[in-house]
C-alpha atoms as a PDB file:
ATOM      1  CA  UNK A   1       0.000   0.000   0.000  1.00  0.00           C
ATOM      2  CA  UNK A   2       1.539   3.379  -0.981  1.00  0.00           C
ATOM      3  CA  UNK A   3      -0.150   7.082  -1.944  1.00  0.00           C
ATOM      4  CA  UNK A   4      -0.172   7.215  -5.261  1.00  0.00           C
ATOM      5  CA  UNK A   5      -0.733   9.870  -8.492  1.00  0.00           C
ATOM      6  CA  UNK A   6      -4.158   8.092  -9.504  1.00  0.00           C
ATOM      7  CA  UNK A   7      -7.113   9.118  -9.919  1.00  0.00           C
ATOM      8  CA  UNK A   8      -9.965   7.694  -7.566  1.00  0.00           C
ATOM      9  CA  UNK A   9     -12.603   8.844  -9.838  1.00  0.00           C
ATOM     10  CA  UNK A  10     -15.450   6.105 -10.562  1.00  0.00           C
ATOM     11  CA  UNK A  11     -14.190   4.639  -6.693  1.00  0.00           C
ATOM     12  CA  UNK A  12     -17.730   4.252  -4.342  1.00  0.00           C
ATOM     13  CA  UNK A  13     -18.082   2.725  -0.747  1.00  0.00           C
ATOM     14  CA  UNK A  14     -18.670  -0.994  -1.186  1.00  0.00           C
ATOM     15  CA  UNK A  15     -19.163  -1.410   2.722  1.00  0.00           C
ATOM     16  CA  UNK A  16     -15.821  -1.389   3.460  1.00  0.00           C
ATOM     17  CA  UNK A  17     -14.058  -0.069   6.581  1.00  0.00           C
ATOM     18  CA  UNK A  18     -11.670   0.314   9.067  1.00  0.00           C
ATOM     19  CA  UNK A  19     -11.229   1.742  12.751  1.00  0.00           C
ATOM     20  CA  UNK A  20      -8.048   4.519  13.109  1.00  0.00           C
ATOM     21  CA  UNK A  21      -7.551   7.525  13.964  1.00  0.00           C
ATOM     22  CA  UNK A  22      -6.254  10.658  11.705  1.00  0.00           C
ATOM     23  CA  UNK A  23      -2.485  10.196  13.881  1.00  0.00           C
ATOM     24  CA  UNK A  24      -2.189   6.423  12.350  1.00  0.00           C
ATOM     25  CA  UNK A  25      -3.479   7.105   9.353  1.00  0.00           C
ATOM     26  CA  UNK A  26      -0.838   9.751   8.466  1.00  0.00           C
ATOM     27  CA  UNK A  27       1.843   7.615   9.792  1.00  0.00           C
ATOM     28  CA  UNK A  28       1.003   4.722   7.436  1.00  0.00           C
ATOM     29  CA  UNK A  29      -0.564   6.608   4.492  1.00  0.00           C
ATOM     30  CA  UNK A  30       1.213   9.692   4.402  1.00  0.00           C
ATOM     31  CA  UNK A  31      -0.606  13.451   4.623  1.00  0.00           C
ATOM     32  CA  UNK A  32      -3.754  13.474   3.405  1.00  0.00           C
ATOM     33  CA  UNK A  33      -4.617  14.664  -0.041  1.00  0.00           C
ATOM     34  CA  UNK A  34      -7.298  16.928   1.016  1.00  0.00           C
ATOM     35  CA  UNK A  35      -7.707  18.221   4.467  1.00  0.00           C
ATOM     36  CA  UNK A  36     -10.430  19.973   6.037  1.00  0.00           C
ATOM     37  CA  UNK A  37     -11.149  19.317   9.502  1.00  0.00           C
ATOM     38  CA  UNK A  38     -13.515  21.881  10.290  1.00  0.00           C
ATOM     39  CA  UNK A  39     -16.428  19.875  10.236  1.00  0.00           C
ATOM     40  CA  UNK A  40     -18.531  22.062   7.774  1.00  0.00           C
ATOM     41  CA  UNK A  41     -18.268  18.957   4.719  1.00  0.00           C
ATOM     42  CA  UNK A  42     -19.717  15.704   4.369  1.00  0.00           C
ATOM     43  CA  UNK A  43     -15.374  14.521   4.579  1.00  0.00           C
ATOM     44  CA  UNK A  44     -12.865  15.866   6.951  1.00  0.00           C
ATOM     45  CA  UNK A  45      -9.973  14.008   5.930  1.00  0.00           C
ATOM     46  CA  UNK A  46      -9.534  12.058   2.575  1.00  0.00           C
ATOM     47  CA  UNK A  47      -6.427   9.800   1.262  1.00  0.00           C
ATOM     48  CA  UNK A  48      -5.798   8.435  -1.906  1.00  0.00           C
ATOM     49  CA  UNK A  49      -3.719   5.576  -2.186  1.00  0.00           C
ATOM     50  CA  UNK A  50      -2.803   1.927  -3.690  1.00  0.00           C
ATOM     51  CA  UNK A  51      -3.099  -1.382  -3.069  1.00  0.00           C
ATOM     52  CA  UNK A  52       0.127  -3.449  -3.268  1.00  0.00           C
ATOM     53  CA  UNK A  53      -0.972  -4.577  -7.129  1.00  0.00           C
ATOM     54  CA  UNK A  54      -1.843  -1.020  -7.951  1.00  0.00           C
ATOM     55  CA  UNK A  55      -5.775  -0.978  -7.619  1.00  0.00           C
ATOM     56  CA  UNK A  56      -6.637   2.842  -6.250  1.00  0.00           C
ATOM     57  CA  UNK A  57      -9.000   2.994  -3.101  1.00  0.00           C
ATOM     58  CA  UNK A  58      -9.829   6.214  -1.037  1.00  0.00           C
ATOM     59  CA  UNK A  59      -9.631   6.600   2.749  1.00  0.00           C
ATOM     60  CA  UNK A  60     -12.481   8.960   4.348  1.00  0.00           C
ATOM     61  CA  UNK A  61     -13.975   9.952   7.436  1.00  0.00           C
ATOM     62  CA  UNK A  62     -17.682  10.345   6.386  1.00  0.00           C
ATOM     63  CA  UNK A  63     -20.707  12.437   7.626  1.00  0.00           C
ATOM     64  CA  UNK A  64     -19.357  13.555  11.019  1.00  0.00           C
ATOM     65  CA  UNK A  65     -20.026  16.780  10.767  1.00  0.00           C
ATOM     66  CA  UNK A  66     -17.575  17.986  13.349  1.00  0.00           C
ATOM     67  CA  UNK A  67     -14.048  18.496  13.547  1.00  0.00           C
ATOM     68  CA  UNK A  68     -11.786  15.202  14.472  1.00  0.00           C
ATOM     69  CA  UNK A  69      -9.483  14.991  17.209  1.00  0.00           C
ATOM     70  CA  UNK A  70      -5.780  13.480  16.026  1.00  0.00           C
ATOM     71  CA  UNK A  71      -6.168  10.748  18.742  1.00  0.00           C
ATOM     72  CA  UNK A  72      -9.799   9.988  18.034  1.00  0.00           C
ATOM     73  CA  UNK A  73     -10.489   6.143  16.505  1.00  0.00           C
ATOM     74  CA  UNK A  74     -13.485   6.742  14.068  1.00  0.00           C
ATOM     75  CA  UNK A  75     -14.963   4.311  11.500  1.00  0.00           C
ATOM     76  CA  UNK A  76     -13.295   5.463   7.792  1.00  0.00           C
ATOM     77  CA  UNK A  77     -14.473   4.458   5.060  1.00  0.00           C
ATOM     78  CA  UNK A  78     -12.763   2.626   2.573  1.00  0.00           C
ATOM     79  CA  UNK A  79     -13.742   3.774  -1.474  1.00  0.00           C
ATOM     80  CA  UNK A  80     -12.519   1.255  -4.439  1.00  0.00           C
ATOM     81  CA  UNK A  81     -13.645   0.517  -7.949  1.00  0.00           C
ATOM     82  CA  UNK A  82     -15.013  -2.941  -6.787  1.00  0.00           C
ATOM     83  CA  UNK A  83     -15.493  -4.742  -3.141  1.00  0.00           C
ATOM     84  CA  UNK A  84     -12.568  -6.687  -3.947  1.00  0.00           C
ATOM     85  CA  UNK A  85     -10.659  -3.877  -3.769  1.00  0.00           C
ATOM     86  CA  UNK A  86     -11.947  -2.127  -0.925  1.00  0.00           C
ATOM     87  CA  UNK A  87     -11.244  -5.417   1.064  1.00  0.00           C
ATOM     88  CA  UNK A  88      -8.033  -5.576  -0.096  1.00  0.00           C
ATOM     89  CA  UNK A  89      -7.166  -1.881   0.699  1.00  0.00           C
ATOM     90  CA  UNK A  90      -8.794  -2.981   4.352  1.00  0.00           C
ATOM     91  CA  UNK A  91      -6.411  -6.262   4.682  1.00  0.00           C
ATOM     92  CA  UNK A  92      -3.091  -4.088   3.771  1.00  0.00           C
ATOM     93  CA  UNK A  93      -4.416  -0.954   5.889  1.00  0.00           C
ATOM     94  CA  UNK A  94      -5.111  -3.185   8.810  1.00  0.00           C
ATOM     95  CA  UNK A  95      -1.730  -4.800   8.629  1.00  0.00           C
ATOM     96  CA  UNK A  96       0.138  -1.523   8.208  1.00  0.00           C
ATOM     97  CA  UNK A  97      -1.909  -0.360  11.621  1.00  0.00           C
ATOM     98  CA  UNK A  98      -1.141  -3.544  13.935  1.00  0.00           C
ATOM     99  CA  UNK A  99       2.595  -2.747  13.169  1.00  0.00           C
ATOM    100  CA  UNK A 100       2.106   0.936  15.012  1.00  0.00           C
ATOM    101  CA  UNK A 101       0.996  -1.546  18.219  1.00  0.00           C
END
């Protein structure tokens, strides 16, 4: 898993997700691509990234219309262009997280 240059248009939720918070997240996905935690948007926080064989999924806090503490696990949601996807993007993201532990 690695940020990458694609584009995640096309990607939707395919029920798909995993528990972080926005301090893990940045430490195994980088900074985000867009960032605004002010809690006015539908999407604080949103990464764009790859799976190991190059399949783009999105990372994104959705609908909590507030703003998001560093150190606060919330439910993200994981985007892809198919459920396989988005559950691979989970498996890597999950191992990439148990490694902070």
């Amino acid at each position: 898993m690695r940020k990458t240059e694609q584009s995640p248009n096309g990607t939707s939720f395919h029920d798909s997700v995993i528990v972080a918070t926005v301090a893990q997240l940045r430490k195994v996905i980088g900074e985000p691509d867009r960032e605004s935690n002010d809690g006015q948007d539908k999407v604080n926080f949103d990464w764009v990234a790859e799976t190991e064989n190059g399949d783009v999924f999105t990372v994104y806090d959705w609908k909590e219309y507030r703003r998001l503490s560093e150190d606060e696990e919330i439910e993200w949601h994981i985007g892809g262009h198919s459920r396989a996807v988005t559950e691979k993007a989970v498996e890597e993201l999950e191992e990439e997280l148990a490694q902070l532990d």
